[in-house]
Protein backbone atom coordinates (compact mmCIF):
# COMPACT_ATOMS: atom_id res chain seq x y z
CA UNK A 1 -8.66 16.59 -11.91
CA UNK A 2 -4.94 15.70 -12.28
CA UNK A 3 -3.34 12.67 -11.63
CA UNK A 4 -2.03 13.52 -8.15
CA UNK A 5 -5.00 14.84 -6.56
CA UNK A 6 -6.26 13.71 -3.76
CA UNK A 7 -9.70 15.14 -3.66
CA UNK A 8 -12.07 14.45 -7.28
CA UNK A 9 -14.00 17.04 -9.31
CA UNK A 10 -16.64 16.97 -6.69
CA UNK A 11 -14.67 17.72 -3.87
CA UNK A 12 -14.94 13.78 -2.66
CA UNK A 13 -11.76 12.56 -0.93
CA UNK A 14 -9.32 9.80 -2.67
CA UNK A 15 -7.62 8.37 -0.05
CA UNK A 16 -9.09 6.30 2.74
CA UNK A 17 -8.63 8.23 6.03
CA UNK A 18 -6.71 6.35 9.17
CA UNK A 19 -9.96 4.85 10.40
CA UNK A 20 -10.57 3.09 7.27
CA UNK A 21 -7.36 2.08 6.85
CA UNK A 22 -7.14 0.24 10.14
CA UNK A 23 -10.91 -1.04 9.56
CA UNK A 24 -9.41 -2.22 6.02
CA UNK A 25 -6.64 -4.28 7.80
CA UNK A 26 -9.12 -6.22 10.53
CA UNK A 27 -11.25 -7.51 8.11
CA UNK A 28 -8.32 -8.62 5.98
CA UNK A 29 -7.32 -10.83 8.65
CA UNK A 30 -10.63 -12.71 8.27
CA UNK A 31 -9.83 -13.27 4.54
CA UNK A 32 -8.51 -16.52 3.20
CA UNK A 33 -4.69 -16.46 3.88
CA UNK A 34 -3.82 -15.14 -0.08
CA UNK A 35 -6.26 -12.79 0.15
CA UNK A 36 -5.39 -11.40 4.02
CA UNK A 37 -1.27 -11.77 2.62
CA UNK A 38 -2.12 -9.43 -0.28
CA UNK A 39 -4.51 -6.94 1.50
CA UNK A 40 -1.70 -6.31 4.04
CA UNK A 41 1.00 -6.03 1.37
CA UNK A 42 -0.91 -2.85 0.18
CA UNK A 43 -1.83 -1.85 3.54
CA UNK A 44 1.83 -1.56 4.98
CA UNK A 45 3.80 -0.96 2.05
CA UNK A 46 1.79 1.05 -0.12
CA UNK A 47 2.71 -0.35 -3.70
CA UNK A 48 0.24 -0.42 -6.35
CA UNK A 49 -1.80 -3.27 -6.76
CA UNK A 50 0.36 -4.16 -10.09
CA UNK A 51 3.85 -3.64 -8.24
CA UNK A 52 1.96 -6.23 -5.63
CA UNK A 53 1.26 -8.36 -7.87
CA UNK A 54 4.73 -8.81 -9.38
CA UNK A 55 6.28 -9.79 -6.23
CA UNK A 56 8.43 -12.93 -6.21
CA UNK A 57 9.71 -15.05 -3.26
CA UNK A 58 13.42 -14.07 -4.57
CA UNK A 59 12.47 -10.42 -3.79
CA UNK A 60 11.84 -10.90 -0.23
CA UNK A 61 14.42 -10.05 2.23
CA UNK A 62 14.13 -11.92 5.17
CA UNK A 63 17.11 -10.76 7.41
CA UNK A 64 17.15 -7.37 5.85
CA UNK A 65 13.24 -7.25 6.45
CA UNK A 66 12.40 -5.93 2.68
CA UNK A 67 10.92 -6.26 -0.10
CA UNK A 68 12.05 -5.05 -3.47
CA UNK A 69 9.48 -3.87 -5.80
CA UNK A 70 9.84 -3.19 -9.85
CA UNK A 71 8.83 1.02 -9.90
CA UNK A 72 5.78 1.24 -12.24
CA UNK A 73 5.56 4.41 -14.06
CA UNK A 74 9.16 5.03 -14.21
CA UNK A 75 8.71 5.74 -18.25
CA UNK A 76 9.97 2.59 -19.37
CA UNK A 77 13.09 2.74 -17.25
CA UNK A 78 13.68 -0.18 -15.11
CA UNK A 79 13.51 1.05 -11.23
CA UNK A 80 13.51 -1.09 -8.27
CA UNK A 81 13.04 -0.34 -4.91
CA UNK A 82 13.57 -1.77 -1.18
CA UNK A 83 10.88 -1.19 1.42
CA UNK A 84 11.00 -2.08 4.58
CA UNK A 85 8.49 -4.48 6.30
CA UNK A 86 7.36 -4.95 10.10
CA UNK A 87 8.92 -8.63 11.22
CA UNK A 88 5.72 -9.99 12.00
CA UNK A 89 3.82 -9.55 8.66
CA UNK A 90 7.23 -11.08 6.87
CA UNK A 91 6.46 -13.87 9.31
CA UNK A 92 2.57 -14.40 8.17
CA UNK A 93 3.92 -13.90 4.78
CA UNK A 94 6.49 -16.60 4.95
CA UNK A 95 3.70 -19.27 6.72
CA UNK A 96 1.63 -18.37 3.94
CA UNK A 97 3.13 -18.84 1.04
CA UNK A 98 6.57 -20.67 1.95
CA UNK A 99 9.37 -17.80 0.95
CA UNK A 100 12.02 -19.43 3.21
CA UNK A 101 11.29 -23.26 1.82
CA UNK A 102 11.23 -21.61 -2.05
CA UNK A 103 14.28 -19.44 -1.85
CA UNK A 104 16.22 -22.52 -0.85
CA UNK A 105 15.29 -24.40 -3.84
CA UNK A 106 16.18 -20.77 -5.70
CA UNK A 107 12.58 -20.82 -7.47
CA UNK A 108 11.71 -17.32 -8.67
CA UNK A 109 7.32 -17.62 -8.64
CA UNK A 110 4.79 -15.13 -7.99
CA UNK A 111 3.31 -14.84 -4.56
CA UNK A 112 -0.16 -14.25 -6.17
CA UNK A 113 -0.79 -15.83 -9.81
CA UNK A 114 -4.36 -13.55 -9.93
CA UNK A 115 -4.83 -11.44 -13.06
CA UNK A 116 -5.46 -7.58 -11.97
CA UNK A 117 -9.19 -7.87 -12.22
CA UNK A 118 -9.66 -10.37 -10.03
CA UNK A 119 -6.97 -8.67 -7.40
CA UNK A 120 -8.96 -5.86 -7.63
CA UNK A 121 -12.19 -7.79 -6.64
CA UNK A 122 -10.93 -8.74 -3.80
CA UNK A 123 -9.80 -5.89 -2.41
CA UNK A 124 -12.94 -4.14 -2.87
CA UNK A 125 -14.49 -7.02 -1.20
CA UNK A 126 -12.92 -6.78 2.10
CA UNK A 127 -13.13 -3.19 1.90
CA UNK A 128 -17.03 -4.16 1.74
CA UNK A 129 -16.50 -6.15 5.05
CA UNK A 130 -14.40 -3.48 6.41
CA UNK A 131 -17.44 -1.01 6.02
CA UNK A 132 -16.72 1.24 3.58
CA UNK A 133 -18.57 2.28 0.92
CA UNK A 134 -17.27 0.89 -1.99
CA UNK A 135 -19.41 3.10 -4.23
CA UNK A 136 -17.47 6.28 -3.28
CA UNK A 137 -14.40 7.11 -4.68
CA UNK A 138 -12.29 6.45 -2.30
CA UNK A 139 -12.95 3.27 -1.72
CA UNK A 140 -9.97 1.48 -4.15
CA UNK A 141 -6.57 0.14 -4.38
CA UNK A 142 -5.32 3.28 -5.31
CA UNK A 143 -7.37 4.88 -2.72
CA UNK A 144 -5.71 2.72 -0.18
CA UNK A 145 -2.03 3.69 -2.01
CA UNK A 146 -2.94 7.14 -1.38
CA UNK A 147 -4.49 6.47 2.40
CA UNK A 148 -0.79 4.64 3.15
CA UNK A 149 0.77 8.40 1.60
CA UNK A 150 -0.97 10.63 4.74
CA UNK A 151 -0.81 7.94 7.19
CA UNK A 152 3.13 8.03 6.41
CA UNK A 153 3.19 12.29 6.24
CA UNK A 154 1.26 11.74 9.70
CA UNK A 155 3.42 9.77 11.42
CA UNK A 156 6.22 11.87 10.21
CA UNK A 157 8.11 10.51 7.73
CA UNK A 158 9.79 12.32 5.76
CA UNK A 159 8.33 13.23 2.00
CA UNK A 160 11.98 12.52 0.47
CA UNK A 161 11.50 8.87 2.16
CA UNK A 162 7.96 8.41 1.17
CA UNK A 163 8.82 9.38 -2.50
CA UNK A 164 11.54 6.32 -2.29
CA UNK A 165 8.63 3.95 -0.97
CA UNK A 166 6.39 4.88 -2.82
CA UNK A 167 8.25 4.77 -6.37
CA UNK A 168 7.80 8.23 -7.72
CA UNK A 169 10.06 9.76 -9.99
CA UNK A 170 9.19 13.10 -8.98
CA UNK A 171 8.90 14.84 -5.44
CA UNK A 172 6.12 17.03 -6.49
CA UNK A 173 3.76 13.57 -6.98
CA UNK A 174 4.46 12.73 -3.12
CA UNK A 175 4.08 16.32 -1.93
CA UNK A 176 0.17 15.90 -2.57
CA UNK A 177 0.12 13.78 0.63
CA UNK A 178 0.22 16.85 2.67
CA UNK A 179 -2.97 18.28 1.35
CA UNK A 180 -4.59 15.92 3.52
CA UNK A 181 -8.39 17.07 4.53
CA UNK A 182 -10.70 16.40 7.72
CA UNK A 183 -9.27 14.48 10.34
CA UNK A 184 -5.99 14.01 8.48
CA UNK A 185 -5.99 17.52 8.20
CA UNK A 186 -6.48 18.36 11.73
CA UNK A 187 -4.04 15.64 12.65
CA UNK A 188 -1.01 17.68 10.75
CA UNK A 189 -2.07 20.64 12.92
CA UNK A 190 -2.02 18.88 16.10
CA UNK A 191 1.24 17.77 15.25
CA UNK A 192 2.55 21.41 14.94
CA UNK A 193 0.87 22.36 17.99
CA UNK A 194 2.35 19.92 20.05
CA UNK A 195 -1.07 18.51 21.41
C-alpha cells in the first residue's frame, strides 16, 4: 500500500465516509471544550493532528477568518498555509481558549499543550462515542484528514484548492481523493448526472 491510498491491503477503506464524519462532529460537541475545540479543528480544516497541534493564538485570523498552519512534510522546507474557517467555529474557538484577550497582550502559546499521544487518544475516543469502530482502519486522525479530502472533492472544490488546504507539495497526493468508494463514490456520479 502506498502512502496516498485510500483503501489498505485488504481492500478496507481509509477515510471516514460523510456519515461518520458528521457523527464524528456531534459527539465532539459533548466533549470537554479543549477536546470539542480540537476535534472540530480537524473536522473542518483537515490538518494533521501535528499541524493541529502547533497552532498558536498569533496564527488565528479573526477578521480574515483563517488560520495559518506550518506545512508538515514539506522536506524540511518551511511552508505555511492560510485556511479558511466558518465564523462560528472561530467564535467557539475564541470563547474557548481566549485568542482575542491573548493576541492583545501579543502572547504567542499553543492552543493545546497535549503531547501527540495523548491528542490521539482523544480523538479516538470521541470517535468511540461517535460510533465508529475504532478497531478498523479507518477509524483515525488521518482517517478523518482523508474523510475531510472527499467531503471537499464532493462538495466541489476544486483539487488545485484542496492541495493548498491540505499542504501537499504535490497534486498527484490530493488527486487520490477522487478514488472515493461506496457512497462517496456514488455521490461523484450523482453529481455528473445532475440528480
Amino acid at each position: 500500500m502506498g502512502k496516498s491510498e485510500l483503501i489498505d491491503k485488504n481492500g478496507k477503506r481509509l477515510y471516514l465516509t460523510l456519515e461518520e464524519r458528521a457523527r464524528f462532529y456531534e459527539a465532539a460537541k459533548k466533549s470537554s471544550r479543549e477536546v470539542r475545540t480540537f476535534c472540530h479543528t480537524l473536522h473542518i480544516t483537515g490538518c494533521r493532528i501535528t499541524e493541529a497541534l502547533e497552532i498558536t493564538v498569533d496564527r488565528i485570523d479573526m477578521q480574515q477568518e483563517t488560520i495559518t498552519f506550518r506545512s508538515l512534510k514539506k522536506r524540511n522546507k518551511t511552508h505555511f498555509r492560510e485556511v479558511p474557517v466558518p465564523s462560528d467555529y472561530l467564535d467557539s474557538l475564541n470563547m474557548v481558549h481566549q485568542i482575542t484577550d491573548y493576541q492583545v497582550q501579543r502572547k504567542h502559546h499553543k492552543l493545546w499543550h497535549w503531547s501527540r499521544a495523548t491528542a490521539w487518544r482523544k480523538v479516538k475516543q470521541v470517535m468511540e462515542e461517535a460510533g465508529i469502530d475504532t478497531r478498523l482502519p479507518h477509524a483515525t486522525p488521518k482517517g478523518l484528514r482523508h474523510g475531510f479530502g472527499i467531503a471537499a472533492i464532493l462538495s466541489g472544490m476544486p483539487v488545485n484548492e484542496l492541495q493548498k488546504a491540505l499542504g501537499h507539495a504535490d497534486l498527484k497526493t490530493t488527486s487520490i481523493y477522487l478514488n472515493a468508494q461506496g457512497k462517496e463514490k456514488r455521490a461523484l456520479y450523482t453529481q455528473m448526472w445532475g440528480s
